[in-house]
C-alpha atoms as a PDB file:
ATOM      1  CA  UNK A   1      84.594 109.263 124.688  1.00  0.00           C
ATOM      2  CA  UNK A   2      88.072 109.280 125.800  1.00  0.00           C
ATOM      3  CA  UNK A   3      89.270 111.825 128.229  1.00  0.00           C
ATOM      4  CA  UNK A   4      92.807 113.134 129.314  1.00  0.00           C
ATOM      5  CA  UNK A   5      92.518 115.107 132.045  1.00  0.00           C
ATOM      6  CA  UNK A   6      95.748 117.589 131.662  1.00  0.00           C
ATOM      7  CA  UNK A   7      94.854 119.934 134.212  1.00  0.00           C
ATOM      8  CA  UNK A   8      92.943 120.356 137.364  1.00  0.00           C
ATOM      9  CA  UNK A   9      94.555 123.561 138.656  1.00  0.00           C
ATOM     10  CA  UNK A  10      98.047 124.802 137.957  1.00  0.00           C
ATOM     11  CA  UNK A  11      99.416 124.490 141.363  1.00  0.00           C
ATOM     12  CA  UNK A  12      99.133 120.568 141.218  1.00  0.00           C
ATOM     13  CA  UNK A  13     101.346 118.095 139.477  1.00  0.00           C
ATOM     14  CA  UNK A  14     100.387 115.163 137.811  1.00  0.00           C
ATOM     15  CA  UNK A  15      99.042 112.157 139.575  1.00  0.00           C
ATOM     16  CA  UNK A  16      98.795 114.277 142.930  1.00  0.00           C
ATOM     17  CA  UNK A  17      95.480 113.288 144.536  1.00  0.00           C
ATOM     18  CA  UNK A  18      94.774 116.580 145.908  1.00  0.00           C
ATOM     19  CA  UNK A  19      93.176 117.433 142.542  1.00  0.00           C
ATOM     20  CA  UNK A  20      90.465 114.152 142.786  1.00  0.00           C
ATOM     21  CA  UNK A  21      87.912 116.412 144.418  1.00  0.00           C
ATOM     22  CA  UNK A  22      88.223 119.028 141.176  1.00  0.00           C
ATOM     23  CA  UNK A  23      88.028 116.156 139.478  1.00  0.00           C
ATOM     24  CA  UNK A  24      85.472 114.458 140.323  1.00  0.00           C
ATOM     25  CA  UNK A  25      83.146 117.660 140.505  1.00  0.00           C
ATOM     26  CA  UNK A  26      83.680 118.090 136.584  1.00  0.00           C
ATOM     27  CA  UNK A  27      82.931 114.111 136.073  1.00  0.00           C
ATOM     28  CA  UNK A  28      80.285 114.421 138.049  1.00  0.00           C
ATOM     29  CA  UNK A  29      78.274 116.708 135.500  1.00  0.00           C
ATOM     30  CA  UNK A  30      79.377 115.243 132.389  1.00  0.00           C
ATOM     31  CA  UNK A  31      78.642 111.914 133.883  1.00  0.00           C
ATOM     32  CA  UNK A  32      74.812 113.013 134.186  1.00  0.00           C
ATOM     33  CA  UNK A  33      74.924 113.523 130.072  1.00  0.00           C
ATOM     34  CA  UNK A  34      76.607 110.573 129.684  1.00  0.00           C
ATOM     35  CA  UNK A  35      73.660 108.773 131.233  1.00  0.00           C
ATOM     36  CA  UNK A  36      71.120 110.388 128.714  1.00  0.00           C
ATOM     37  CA  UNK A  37      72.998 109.853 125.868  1.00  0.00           C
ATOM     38  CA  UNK A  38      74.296 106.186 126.884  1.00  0.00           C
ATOM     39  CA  UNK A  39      77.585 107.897 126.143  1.00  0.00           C
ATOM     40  CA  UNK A  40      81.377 106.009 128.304  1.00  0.00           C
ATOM     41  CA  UNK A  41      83.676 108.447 129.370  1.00  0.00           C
ATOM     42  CA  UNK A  42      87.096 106.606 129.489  1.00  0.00           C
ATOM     43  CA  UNK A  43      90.044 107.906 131.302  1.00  0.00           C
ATOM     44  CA  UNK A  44      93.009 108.166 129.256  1.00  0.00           C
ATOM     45  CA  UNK A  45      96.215 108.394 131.395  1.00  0.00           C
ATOM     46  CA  UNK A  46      98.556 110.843 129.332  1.00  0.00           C
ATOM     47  CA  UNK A  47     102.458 111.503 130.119  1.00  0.00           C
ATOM     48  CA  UNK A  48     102.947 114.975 132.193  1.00  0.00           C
ATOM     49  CA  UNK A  49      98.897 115.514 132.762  1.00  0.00           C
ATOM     50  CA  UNK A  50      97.437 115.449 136.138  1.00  0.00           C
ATOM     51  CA  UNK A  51      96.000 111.881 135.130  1.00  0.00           C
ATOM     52  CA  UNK A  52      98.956 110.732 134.195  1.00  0.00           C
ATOM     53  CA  UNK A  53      99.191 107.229 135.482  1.00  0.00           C
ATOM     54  CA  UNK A  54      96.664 104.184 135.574  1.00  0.00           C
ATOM     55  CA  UNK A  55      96.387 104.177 139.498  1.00  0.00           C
ATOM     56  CA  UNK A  56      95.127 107.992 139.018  1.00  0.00           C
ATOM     57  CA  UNK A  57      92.079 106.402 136.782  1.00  0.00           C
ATOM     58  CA  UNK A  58      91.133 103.697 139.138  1.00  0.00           C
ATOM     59  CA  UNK A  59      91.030 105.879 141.950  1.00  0.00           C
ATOM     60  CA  UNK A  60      88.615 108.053 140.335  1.00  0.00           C
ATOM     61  CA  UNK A  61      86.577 105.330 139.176  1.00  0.00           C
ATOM     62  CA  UNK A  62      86.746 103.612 142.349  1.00  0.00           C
ATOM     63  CA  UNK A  63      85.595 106.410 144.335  1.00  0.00           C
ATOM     64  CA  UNK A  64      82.800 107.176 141.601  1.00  0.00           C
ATOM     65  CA  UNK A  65      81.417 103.940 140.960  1.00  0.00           C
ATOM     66  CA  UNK A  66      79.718 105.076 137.821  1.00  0.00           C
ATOM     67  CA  UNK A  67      78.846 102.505 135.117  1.00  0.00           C
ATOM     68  CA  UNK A  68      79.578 105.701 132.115  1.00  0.00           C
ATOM     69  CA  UNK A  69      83.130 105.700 134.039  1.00  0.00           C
ATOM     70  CA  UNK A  70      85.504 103.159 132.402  1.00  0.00           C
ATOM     71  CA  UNK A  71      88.817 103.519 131.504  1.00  0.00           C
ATOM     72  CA  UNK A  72      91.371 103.332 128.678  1.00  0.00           C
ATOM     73  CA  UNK A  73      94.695 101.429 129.137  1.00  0.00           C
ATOM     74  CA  UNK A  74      97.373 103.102 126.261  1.00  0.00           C
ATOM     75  CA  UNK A  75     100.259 101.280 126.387  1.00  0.00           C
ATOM     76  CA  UNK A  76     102.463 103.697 125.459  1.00  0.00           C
ATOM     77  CA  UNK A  77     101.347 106.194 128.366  1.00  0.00           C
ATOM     78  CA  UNK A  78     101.961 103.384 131.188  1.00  0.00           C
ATOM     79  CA  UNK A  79     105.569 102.682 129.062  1.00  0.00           C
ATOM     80  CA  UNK A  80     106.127 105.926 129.116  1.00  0.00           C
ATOM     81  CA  UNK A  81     105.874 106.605 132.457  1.00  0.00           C
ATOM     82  CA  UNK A  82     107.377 103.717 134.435  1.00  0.00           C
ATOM     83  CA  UNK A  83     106.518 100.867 132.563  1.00  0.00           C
ATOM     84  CA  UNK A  84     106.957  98.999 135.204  1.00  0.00           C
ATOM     85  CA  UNK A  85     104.560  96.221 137.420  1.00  0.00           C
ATOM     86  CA  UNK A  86     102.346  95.337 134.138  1.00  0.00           C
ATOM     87  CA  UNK A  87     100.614  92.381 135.502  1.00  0.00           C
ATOM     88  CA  UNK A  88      99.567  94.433 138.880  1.00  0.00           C
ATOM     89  CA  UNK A  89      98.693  97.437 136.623  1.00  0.00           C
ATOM     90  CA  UNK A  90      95.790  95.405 134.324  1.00  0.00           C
ATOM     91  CA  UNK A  91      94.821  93.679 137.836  1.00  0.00           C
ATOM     92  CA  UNK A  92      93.927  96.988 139.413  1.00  0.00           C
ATOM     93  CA  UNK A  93      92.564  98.397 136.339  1.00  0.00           C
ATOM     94  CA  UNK A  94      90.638  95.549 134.808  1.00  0.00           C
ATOM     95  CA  UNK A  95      87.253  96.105 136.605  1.00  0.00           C
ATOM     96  CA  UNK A  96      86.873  99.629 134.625  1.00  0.00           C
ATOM     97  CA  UNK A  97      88.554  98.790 131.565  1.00  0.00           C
ATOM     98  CA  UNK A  98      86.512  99.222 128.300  1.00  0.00           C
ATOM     99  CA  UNK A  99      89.505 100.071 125.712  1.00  0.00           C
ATOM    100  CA  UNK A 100      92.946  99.205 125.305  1.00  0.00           C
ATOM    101  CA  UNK A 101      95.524 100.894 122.818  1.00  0.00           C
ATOM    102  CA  UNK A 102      99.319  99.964 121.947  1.00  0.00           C
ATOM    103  CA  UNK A 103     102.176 101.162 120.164  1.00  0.00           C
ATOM    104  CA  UNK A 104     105.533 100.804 119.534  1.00  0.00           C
ATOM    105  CA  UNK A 105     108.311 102.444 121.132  1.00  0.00           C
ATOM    106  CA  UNK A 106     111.524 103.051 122.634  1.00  0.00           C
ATOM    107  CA  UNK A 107     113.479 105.274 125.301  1.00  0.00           C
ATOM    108  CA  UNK A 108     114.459 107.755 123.585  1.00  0.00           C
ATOM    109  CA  UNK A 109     114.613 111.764 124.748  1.00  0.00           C
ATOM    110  CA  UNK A 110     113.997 112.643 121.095  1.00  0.00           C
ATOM    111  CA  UNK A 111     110.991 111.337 121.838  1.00  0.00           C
ATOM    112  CA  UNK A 112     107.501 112.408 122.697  1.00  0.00           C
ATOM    113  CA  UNK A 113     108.115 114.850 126.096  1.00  0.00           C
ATOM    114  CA  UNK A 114     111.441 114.211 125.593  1.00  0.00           C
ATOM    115  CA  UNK A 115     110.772 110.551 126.814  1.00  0.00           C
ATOM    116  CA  UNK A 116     109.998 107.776 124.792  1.00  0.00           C
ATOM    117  CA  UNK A 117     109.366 107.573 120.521  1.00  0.00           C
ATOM    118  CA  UNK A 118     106.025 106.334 119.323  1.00  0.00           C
ATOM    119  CA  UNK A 119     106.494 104.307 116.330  1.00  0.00           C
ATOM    120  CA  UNK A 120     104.838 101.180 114.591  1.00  0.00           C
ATOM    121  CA  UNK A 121     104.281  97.592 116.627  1.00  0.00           C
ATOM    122  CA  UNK A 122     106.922  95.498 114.666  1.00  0.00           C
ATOM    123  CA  UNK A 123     109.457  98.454 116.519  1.00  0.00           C
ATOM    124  CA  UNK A 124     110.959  99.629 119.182  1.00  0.00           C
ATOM    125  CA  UNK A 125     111.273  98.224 123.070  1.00  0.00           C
ATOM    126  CA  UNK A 126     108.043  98.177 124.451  1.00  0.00           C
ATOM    127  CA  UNK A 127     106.921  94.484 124.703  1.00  0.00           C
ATOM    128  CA  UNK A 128     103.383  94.673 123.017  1.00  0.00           C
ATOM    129  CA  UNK A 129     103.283  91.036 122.868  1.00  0.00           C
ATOM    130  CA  UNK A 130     103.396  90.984 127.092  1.00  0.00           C
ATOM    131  CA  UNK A 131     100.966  93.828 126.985  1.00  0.00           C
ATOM    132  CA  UNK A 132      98.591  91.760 124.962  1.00  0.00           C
ATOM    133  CA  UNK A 133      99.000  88.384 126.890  1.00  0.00           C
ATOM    134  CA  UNK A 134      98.617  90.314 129.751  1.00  0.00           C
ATOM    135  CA  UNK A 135      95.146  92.084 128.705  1.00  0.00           C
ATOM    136  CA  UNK A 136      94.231  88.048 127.859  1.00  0.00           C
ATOM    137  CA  UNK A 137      95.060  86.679 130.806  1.00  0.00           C
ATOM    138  CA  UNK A 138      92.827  89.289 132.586  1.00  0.00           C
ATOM    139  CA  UNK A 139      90.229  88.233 130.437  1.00  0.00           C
ATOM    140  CA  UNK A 140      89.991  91.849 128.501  1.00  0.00           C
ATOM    141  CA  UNK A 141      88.269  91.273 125.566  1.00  0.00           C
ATOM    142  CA  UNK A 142      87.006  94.972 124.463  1.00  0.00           C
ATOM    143  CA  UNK A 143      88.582  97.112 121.678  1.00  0.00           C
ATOM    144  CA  UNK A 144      92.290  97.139 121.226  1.00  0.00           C
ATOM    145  CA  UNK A 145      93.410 100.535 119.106  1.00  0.00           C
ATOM    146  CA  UNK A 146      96.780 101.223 117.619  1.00  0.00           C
ATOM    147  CA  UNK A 147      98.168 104.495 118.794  1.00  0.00           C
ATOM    148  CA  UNK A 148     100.273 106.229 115.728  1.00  0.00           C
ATOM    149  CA  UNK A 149     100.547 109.819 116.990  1.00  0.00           C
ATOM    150  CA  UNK A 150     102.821 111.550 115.320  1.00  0.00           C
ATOM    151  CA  UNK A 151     104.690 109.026 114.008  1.00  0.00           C
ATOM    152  CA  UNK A 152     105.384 110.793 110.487  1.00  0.00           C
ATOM    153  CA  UNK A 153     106.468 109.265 106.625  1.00  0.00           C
ATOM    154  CA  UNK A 154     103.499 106.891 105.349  1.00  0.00           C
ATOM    155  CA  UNK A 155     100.745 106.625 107.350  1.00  0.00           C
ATOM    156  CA  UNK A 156      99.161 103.841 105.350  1.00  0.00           C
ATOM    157  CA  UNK A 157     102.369 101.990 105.542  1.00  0.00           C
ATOM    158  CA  UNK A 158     102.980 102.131 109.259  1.00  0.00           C
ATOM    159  CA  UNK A 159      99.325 100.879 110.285  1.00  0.00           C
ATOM    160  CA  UNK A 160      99.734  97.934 107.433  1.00  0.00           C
ATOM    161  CA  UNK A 161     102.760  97.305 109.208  1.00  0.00           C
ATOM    162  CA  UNK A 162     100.726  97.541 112.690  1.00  0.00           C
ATOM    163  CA  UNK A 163      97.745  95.417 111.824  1.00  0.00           C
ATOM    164  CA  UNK A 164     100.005  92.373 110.680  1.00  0.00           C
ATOM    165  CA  UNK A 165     102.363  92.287 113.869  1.00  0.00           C
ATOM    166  CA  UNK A 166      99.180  92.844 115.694  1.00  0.00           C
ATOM    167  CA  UNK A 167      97.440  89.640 113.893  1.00  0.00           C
ATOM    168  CA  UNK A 168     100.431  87.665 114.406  1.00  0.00           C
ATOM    169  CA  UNK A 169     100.859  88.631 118.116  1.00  0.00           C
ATOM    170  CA  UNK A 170      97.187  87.311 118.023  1.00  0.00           C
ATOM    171  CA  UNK A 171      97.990  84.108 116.839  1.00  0.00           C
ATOM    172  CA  UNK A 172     101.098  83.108 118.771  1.00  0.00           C
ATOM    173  CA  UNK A 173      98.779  84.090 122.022  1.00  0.00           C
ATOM    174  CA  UNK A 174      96.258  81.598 120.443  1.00  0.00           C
ATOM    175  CA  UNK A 175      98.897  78.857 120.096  1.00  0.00           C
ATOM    176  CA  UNK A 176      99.865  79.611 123.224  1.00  0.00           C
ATOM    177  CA  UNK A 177      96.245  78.570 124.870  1.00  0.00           C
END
């Protein structure tokens, strides 16, 4: 189950660690279902939310050590962002990693939070072929998602389009090695 934590009280902005104790106290319940129903939760860093970068995640997995605790690394969220210090960013989150998700995009302020578009892999300025050596070299080999939120026009069309840059990204990474 993938979880965006948007809020953990409205005096605190996103990322700030003074809301890891909140936190935490909420995980710490729905961590105990979790381990009756064999059930992940995965962090999903989100633009503007309180867990809104990848160090946030770690830090709350580090301090909870919890095998249901994993997280989810969305390309678009870390592009977003910064988008900066990829390698370093897998590195620290690789040992709670379960899920991975890319997208295209672009800098653009007519885009999602006025920040960056979210658009089809074959487009845009976000290097998902990086991203994906990347999550290789760290030896990530879970689920990789596409992320098409709110992309518009023909759905069908723009995840056909996906899957075949994503397959041939695969195979120039398998040349590669």
């Amino acid at each position: 189950m993938e979880l965006a934590i948007q809020s953990v009280g409205m005096h605190l902005r996103p990322s700030d660690p003074a809301g890891d104790d909140i936190a935490v106290k909420w995980l710490e319940k729905a961590l105990k279902i979790c381990e009756r129903r064999n059930i992940d939760i995965l962090l999903y860093t989100h633009l503007s939310f309180w867990i809104e970068r990848h160090e946030d995640a770690v830090r709350l997995c580090r301090r909870m050590n919890h095998p249901n605790l994993g997280i989810v690394f969305c390309g678009y969220h870390w592009y977003a962002v910064d988008g900066t210090n990829l390698p370093a960013t897998l590195e620290a989150v690789a040992p709670y990693l379960k899920q991975a998700n890319l997208s295209g995009s672009r800098r653009n302020p007519h885009g999602f939070g006025n920040v960056a578009t979210i658009e089809p892999l074959d487009e845009g300025e976000l290097d998902n072929f990086a991203l994906l050596g990347q999550l290789k070299k760290i030896g990530f080999n879970g689920m990789i998602g596409f992320q098409g939120w709110s992309e518009g026009g023909d759905a069908y069309s723009k995840l056909s389009r996906s899957l075949r840059a994503f397959r041939d990204m695969e195979r120039r990474l398998e040349r590669r090695n």
